[in-house]
N, C-alpha and C. Protein backbone atom coordinates (compact mmCIF):
# COMPACT_ATOMS: atom_id res chain seq x y z
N UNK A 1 18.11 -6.83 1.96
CA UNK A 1 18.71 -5.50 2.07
C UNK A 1 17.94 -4.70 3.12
N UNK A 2 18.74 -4.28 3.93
CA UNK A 2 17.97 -3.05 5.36
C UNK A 2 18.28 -1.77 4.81
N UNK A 3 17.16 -0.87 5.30
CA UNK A 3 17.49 0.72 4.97
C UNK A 3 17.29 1.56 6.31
N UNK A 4 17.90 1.65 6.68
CA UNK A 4 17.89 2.10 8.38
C UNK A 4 16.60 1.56 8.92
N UNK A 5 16.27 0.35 8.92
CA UNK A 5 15.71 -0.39 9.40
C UNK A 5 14.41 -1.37 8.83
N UNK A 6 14.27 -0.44 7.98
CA UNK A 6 13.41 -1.13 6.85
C UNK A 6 13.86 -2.12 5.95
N UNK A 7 13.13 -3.33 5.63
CA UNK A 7 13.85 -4.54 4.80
C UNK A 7 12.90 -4.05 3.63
N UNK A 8 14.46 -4.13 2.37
CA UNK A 8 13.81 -4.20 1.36
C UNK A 8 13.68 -5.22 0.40
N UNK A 9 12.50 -5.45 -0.19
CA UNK A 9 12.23 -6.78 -0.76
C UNK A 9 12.94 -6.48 -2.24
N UNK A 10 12.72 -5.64 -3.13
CA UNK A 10 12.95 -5.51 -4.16
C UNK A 10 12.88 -3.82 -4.36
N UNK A 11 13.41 -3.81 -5.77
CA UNK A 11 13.20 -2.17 -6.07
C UNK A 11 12.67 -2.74 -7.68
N UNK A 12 12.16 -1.47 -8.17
CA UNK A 12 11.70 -1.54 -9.48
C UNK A 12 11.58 -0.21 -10.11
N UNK A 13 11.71 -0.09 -11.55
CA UNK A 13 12.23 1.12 -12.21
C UNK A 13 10.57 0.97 -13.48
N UNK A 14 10.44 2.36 -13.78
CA UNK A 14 10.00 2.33 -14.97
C UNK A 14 9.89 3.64 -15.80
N UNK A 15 10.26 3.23 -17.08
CA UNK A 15 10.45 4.47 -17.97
C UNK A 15 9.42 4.65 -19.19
N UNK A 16 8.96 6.01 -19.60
CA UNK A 16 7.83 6.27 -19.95
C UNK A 16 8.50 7.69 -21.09
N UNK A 17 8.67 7.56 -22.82
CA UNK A 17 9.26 8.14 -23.60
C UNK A 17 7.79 8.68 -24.44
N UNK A 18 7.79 9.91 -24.22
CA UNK A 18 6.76 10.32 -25.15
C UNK A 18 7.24 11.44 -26.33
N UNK A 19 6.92 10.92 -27.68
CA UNK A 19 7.93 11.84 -28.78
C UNK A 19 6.28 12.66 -29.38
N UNK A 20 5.26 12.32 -29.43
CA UNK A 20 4.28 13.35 -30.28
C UNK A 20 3.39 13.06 -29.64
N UNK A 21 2.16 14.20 -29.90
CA UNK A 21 0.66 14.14 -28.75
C UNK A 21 0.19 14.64 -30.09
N UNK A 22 -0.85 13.62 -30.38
CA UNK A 22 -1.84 14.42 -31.57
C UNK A 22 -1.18 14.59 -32.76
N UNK A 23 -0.13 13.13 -32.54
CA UNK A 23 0.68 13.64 -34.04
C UNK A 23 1.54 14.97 -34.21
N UNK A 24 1.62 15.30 -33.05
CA UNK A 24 2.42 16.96 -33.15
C UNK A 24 3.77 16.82 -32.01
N UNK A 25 4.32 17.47 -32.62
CA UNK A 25 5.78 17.37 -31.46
C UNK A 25 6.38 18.80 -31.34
N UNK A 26 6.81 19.43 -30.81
CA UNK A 26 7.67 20.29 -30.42
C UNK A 26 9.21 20.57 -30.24
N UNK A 27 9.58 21.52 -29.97
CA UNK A 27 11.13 22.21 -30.08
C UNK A 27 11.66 21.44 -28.81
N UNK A 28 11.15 20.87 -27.70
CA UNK A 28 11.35 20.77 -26.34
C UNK A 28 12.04 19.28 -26.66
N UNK A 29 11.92 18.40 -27.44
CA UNK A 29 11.89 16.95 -27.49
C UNK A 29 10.91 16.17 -26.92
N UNK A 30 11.96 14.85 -27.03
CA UNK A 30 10.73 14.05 -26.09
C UNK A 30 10.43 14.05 -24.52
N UNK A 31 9.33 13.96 -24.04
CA UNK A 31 9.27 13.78 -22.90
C UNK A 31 9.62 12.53 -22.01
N UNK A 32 10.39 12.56 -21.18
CA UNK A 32 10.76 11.41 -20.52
C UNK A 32 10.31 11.25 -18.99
N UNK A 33 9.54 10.37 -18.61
CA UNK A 33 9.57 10.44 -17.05
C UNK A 33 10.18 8.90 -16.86
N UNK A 34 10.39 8.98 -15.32
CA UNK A 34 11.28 7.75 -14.82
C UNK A 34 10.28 7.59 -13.43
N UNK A 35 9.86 6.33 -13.21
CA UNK A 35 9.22 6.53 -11.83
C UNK A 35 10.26 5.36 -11.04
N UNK A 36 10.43 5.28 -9.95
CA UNK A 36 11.82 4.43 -8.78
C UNK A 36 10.91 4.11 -8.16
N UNK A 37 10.83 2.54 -7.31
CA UNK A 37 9.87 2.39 -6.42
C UNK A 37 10.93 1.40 -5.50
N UNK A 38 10.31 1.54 -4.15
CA UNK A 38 11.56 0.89 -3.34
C UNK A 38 9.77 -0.22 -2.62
N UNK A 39 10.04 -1.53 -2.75
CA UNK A 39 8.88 -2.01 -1.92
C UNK A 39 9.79 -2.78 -0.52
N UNK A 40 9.32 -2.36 0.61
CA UNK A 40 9.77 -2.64 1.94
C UNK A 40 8.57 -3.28 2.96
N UNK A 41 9.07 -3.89 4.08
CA UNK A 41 8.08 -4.49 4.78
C UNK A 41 7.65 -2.93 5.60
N UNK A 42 6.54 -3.55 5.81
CA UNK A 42 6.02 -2.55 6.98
C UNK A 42 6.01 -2.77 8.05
N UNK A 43 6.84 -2.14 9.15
CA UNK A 43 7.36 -3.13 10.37
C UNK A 43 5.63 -2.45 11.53
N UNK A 44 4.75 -2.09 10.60
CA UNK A 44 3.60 -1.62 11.69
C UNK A 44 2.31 -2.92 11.15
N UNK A 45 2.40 -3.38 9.84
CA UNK A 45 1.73 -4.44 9.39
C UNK A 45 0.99 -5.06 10.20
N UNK A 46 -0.57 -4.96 10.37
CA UNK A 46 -1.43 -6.56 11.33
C UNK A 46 -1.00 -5.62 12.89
N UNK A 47 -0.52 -4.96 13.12
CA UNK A 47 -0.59 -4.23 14.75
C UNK A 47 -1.59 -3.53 14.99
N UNK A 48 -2.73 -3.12 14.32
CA UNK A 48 -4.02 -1.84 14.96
C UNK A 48 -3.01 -0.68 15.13
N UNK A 49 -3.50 0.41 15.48
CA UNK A 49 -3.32 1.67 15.73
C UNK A 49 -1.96 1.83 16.39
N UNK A 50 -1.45 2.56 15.83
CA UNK A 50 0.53 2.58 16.40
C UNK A 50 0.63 4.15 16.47
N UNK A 51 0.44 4.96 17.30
CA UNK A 51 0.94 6.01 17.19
C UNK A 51 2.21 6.47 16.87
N UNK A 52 2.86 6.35 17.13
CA UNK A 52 4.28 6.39 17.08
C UNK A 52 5.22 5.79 15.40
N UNK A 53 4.91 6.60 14.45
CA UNK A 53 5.37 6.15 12.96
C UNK A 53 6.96 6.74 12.88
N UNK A 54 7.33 6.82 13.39
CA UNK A 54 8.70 8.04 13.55
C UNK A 54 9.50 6.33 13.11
N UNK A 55 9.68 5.44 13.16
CA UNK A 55 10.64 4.91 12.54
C UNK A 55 10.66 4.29 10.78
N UNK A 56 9.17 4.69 10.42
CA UNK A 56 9.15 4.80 8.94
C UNK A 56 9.83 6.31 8.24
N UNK A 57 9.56 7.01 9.03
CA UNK A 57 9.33 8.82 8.80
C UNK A 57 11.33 8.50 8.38
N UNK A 58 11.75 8.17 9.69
CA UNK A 58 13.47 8.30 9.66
C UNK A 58 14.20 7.40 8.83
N UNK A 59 13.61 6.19 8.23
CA UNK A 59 13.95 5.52 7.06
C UNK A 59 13.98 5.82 6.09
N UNK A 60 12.79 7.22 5.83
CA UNK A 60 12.62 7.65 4.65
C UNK A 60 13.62 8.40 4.11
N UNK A 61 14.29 9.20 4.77
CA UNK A 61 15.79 9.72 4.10
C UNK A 61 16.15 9.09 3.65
N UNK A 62 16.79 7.80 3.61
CA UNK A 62 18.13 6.98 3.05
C UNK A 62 17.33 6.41 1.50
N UNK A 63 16.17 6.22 2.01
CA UNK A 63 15.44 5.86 0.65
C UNK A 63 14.82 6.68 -0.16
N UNK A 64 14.56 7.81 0.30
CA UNK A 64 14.45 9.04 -0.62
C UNK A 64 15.79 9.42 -1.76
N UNK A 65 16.70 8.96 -1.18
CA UNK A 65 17.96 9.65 -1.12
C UNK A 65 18.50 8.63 -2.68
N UNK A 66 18.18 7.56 -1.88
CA UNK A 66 18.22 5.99 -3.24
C UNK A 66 17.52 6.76 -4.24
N UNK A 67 16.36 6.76 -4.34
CA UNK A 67 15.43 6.73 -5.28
C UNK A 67 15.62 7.81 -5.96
N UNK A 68 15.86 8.78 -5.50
CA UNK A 68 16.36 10.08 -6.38
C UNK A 68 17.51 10.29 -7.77
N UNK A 69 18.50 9.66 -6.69
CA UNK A 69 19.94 9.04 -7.55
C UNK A 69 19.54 8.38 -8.51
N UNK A 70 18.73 7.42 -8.05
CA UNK A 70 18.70 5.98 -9.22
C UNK A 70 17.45 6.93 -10.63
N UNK A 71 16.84 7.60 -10.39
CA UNK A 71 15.94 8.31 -11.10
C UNK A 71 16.46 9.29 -11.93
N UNK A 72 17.58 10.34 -11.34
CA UNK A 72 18.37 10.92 -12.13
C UNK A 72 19.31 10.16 -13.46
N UNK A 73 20.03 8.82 -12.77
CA UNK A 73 20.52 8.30 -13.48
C UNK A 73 19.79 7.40 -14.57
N UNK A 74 18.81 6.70 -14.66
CA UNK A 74 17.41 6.49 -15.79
C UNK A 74 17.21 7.98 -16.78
N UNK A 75 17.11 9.01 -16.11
CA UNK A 75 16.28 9.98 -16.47
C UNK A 75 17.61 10.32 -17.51
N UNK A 76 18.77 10.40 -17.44
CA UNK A 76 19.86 11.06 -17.54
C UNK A 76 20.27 12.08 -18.66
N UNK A 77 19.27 13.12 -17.31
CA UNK A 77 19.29 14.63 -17.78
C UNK A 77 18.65 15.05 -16.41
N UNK A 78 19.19 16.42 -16.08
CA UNK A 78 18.45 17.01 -14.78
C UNK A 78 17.12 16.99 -15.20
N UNK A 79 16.62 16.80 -14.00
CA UNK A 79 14.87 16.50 -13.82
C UNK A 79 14.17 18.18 -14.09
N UNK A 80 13.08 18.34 -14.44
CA UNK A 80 12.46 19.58 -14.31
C UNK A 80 11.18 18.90 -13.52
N UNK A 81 10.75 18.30 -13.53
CA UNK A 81 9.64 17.99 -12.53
C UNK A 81 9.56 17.08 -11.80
N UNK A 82 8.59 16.73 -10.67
CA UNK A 82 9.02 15.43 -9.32
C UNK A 82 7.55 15.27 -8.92
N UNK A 83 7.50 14.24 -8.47
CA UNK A 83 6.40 14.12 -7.62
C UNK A 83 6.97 12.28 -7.06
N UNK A 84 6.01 12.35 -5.72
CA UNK A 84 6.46 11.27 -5.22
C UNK A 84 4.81 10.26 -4.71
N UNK A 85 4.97 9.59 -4.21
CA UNK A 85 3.76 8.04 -3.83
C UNK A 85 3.96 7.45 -3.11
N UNK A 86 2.55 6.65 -3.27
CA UNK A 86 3.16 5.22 -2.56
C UNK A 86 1.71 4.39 -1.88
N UNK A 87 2.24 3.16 -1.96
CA UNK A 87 1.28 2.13 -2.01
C UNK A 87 1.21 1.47 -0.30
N UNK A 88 0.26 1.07 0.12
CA UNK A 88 0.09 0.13 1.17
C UNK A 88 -0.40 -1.00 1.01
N UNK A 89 -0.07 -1.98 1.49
CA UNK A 89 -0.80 -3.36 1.51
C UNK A 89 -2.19 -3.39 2.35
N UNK A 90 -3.14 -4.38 2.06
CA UNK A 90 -4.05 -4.20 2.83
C UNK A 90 -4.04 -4.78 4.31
N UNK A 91 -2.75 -4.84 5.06
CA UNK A 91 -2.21 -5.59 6.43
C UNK A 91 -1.64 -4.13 7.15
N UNK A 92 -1.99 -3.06 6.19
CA UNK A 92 -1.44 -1.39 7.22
C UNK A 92 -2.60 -0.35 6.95
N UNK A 93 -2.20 0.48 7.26
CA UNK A 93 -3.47 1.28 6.58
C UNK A 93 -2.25 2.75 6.09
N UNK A 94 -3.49 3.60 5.61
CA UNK A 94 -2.64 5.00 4.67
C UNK A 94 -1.81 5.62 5.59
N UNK A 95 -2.04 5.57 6.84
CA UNK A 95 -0.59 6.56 7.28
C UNK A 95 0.07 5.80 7.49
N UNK A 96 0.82 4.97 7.02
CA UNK A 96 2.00 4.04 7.57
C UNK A 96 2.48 4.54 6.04
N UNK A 97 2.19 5.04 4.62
CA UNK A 97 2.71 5.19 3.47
C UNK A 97 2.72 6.55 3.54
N UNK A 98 1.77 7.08 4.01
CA UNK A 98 1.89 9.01 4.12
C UNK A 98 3.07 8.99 4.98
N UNK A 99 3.73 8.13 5.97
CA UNK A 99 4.64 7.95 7.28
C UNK A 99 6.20 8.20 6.09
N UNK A 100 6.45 7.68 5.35
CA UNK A 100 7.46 7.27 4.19
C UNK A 100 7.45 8.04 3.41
N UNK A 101 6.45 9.23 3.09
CA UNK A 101 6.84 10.17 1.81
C UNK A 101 6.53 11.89 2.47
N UNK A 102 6.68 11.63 3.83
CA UNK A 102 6.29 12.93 4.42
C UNK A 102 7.96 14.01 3.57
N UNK A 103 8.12 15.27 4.83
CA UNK A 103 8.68 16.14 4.09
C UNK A 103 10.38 15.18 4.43
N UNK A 104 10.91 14.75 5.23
CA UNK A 104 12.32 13.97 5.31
C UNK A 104 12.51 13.29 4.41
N UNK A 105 11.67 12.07 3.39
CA UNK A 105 11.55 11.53 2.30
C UNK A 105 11.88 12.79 1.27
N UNK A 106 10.63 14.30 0.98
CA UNK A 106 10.88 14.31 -0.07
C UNK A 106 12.17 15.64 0.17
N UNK A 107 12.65 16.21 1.35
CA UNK A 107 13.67 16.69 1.02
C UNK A 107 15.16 16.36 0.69
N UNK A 108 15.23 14.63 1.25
CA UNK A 108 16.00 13.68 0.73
C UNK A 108 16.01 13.78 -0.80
N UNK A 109 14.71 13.45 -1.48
CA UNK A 109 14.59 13.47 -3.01
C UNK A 109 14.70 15.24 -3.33
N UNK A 110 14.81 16.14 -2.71
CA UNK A 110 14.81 16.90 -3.47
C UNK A 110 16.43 17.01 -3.51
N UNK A 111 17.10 16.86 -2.83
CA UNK A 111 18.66 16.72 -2.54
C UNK A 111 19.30 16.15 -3.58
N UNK A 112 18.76 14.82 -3.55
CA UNK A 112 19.33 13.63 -4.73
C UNK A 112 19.03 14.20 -6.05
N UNK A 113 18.19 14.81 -6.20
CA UNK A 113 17.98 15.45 -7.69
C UNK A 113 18.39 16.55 -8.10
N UNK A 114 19.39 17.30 -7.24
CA UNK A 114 19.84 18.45 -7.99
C UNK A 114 19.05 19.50 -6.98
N UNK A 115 18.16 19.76 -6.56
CA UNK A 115 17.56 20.56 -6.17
C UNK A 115 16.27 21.11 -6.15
N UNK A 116 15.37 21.63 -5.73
CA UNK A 116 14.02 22.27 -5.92
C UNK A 116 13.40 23.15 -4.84
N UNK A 117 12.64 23.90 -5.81
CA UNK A 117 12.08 25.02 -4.56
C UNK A 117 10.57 24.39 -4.33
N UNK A 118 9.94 23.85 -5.15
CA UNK A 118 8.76 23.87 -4.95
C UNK A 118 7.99 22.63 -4.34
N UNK A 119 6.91 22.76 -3.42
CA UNK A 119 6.48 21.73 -2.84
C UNK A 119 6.23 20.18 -3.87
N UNK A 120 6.48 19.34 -3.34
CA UNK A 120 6.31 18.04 -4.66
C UNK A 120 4.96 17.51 -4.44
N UNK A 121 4.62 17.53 -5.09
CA UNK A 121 2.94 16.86 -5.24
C UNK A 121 2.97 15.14 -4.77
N UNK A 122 2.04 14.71 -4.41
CA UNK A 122 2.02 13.21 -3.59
C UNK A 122 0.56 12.88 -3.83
N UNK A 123 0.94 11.62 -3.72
CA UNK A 123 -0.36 10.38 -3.72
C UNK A 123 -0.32 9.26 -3.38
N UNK A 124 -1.06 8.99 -2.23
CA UNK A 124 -1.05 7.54 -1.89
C UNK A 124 -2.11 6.41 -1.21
N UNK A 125 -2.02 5.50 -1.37
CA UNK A 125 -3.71 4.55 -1.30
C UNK A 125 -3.05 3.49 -0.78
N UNK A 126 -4.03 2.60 -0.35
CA UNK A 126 -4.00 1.38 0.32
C UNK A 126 -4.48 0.71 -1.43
N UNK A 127 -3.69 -0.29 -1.13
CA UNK A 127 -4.10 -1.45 -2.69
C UNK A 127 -3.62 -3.28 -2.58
N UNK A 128 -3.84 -3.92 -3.09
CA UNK A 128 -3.27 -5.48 -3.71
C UNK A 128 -2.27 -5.27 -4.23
N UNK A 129 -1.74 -6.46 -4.40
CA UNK A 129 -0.80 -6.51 -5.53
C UNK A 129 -1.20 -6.68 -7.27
N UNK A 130 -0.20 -6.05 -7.51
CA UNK A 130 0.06 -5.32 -9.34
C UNK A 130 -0.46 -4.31 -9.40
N UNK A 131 -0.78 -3.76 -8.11
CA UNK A 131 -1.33 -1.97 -8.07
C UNK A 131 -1.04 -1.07 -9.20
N UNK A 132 -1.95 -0.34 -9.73
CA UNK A 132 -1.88 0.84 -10.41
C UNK A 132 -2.13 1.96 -9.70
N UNK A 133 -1.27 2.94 -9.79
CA UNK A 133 -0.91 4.53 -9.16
C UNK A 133 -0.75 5.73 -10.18
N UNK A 134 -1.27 6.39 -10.03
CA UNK A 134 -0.65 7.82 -10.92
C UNK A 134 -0.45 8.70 -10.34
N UNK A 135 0.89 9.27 -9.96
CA UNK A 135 1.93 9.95 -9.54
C UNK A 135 1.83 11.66 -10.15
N UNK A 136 1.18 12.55 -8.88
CA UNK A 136 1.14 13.88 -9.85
C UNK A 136 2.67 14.20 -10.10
N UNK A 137 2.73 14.96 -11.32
CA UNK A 137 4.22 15.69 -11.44
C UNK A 137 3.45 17.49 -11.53
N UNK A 138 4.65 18.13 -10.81
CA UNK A 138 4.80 19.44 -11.31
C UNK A 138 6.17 19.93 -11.03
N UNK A 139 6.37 21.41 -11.77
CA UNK A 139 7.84 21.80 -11.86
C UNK A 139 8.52 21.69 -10.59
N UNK A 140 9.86 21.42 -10.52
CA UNK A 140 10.31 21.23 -9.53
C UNK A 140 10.73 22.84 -8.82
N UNK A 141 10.86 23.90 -9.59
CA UNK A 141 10.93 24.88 -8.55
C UNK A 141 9.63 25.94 -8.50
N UNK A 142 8.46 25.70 -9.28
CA UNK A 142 7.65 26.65 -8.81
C UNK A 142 6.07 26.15 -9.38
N UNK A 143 5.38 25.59 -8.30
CA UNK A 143 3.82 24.66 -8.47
C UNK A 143 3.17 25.62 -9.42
N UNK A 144 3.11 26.69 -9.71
CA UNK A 144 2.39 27.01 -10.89
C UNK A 144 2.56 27.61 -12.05
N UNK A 145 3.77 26.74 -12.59
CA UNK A 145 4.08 26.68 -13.95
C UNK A 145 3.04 25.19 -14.29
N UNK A 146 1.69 25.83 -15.16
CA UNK A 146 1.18 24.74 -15.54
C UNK A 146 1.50 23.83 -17.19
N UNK A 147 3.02 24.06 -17.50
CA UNK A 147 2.91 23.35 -18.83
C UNK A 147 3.62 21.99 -18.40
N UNK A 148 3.86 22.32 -16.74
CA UNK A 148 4.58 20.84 -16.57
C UNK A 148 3.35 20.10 -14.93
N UNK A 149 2.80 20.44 -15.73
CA UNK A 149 1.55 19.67 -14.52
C UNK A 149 1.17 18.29 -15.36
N UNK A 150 1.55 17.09 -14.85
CA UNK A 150 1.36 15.87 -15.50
C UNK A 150 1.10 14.90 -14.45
N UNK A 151 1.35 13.66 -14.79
CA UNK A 151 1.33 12.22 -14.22
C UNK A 151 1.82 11.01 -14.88
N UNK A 152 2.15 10.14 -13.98
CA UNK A 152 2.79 9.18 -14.51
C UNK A 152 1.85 8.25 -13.61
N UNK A 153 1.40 6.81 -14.55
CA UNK A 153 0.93 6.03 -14.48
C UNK A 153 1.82 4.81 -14.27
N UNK A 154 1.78 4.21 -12.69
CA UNK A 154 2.70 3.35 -12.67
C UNK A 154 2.34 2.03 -11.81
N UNK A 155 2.68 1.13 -12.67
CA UNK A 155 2.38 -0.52 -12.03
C UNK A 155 3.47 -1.22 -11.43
N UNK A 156 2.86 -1.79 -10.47
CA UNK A 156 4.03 -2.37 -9.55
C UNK A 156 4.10 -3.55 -9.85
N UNK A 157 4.50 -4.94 -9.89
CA UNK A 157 4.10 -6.12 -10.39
C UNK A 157 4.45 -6.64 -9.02
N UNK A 158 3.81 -7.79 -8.69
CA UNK A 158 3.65 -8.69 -7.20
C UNK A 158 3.97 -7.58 -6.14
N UNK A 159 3.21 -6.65 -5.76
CA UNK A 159 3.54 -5.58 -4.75
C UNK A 159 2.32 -4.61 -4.74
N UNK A 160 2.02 -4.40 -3.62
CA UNK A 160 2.46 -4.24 -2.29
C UNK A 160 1.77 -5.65 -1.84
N UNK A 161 2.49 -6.35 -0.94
CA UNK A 161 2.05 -7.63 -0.58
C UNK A 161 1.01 -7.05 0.80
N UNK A 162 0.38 -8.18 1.54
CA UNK A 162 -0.56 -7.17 2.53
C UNK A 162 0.62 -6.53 3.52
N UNK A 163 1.83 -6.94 3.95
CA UNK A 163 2.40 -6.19 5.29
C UNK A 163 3.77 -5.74 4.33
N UNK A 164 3.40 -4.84 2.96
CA UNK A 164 4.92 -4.23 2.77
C UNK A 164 4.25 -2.85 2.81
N UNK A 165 5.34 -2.03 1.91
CA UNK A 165 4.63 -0.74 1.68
C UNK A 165 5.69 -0.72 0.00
N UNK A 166 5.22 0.08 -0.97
CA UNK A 166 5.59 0.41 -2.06
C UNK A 166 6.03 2.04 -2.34
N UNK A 167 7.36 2.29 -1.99
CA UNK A 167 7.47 3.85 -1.90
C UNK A 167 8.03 4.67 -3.27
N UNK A 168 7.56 5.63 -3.63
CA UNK A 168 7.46 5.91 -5.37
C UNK A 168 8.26 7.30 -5.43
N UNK A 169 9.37 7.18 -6.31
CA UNK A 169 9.75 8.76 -6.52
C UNK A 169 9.45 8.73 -8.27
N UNK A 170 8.76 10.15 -8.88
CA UNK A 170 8.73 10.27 -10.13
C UNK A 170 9.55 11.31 -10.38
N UNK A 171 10.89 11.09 -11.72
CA UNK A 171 10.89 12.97 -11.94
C UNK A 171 10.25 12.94 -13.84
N UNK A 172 10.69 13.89 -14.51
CA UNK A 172 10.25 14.32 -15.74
C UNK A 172 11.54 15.27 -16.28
N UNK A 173 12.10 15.16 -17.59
CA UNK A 173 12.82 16.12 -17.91
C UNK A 173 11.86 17.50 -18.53
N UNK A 174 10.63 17.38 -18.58
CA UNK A 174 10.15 18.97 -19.34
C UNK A 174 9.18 18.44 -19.24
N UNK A 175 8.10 19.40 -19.24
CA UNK A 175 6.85 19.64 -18.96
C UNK A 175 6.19 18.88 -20.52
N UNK A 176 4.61 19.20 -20.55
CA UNK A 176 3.86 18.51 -21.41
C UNK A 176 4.32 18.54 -22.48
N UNK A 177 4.18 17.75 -23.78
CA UNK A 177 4.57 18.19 -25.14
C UNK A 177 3.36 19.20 -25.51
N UNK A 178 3.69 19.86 -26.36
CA UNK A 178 2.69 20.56 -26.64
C UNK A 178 1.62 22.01 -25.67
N UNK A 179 1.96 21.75 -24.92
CA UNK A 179 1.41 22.77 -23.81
C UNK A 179 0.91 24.19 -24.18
N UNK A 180 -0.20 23.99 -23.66
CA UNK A 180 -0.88 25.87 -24.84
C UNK A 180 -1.91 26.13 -23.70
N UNK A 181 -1.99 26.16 -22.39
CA UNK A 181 -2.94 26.76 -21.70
C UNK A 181 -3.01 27.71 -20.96
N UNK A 182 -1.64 28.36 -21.06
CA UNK A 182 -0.97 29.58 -20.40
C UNK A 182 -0.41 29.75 -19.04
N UNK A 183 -0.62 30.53 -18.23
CA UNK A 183 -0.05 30.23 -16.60
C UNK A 183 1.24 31.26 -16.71
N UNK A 184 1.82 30.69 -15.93
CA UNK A 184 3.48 31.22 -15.68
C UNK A 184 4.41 30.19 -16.32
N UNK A 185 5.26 30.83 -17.22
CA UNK A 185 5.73 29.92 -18.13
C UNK A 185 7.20 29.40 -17.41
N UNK A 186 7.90 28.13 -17.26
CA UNK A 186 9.33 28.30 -17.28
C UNK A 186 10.39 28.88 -16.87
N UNK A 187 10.31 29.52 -18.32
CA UNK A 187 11.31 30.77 -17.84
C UNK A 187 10.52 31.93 -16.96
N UNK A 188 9.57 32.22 -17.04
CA UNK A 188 9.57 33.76 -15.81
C UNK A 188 9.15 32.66 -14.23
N UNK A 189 9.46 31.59 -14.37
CA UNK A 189 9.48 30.94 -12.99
C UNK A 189 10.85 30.71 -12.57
N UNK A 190 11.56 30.62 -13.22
CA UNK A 190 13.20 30.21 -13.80
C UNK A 190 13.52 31.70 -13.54
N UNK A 191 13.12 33.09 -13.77
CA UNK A 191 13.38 34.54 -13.45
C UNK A 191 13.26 34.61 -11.90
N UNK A 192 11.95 34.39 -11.53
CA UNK A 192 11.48 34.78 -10.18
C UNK A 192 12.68 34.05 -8.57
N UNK A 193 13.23 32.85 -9.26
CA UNK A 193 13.79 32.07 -8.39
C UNK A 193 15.44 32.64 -8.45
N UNK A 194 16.01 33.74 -9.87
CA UNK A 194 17.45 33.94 -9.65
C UNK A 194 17.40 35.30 -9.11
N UNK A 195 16.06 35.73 -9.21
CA UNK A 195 16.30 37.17 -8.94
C UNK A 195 16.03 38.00 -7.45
């Protein structure tokens, strides 16, 4: 499979249902996150220094765009929080994965998901394969509502090989269970954005 120019090897999904913290649960339900990962070759892999990343950067729409959709539909309920990733093999180095989740990636994902005002939080490393990542989340329209400041912990299995890259969208339907540390809540972030 090509994505405006990128070959993709595989995609992979994972879902993460949390019903009580501490034995305690809340009015909100359960928490659900969904993380989408698209793993693709890295067409800069084993080359040294490439200035020129603009054809990962312009791939990243169409696969932002995937990963969003396919995340909504797992998640299936509008997202309240996002954050996005991503893995390198050890045959590229970190900006060839920072190249794939810059802002064209995540305004793609913010598109595919319904919408958002707020910047999406990111993370990304050079790793082996069966990599472990944890993916910040926060609200999708305003970074400091802290009852939805989280992470998702996510394993890739046989990936990132040394010349792919592993590109990660997370969303969340609601913030932490349980959440008691104050901030700007929700709703007066949910006020500030209609008014």
């Amino acid at each position: 499979m090509n994505v405006s120019g990128l070959v993709v090897r595989k995609t992979f999904a994972q879902i993460e249902e949390i019903r009580s913290v501490a034995g305690e649960s809340d009015e909100g339900g359960p928490l659900r996150k969904v993380a989408v990962c698209a793993v693709v070759r890295n067409p800069f892999a084993g080359q040294g220094f490439v200035h020129d990343l603009s054809a990962i950067v312009e791939a990243s729409d169409e696969i932002g765009t995937y990963l969003g959709q396919e995340a909504v539909r797992l998640l299936g309920s509008a997202p309240e929080s996002y954050g996005k990733g991503g893995l390198v093999g050890t045959a590229g180095e970190q900006e060839h994965i920072n190249a794939a989740v810059t802002s064209t990636f995540g305004n793609a994902l913010r598109k595919a998901i319904g919408g958002g005002d707020a910047w999406i939080t990111s993370v990304t490393k050079i790793s082996g394969t069966d990599a472990t990542i944890d993916v910040p989340l926060a609200f999708k329209d305003e970074i400091w509502v802290r009852s939805h400041y989280d992470a998702m912990t996510v394993r890739i299995p046989d990936a990132p090989h040394p010349d792919e890259l592993v590109i990660i969208a997370v969303v969340a339907n609601r913030g932490r269970i349980n959440a008691r540390v104050g901030g700007l809540s929700k709703a007066e972030a949910q006020a500030r954005v209609t008014s």
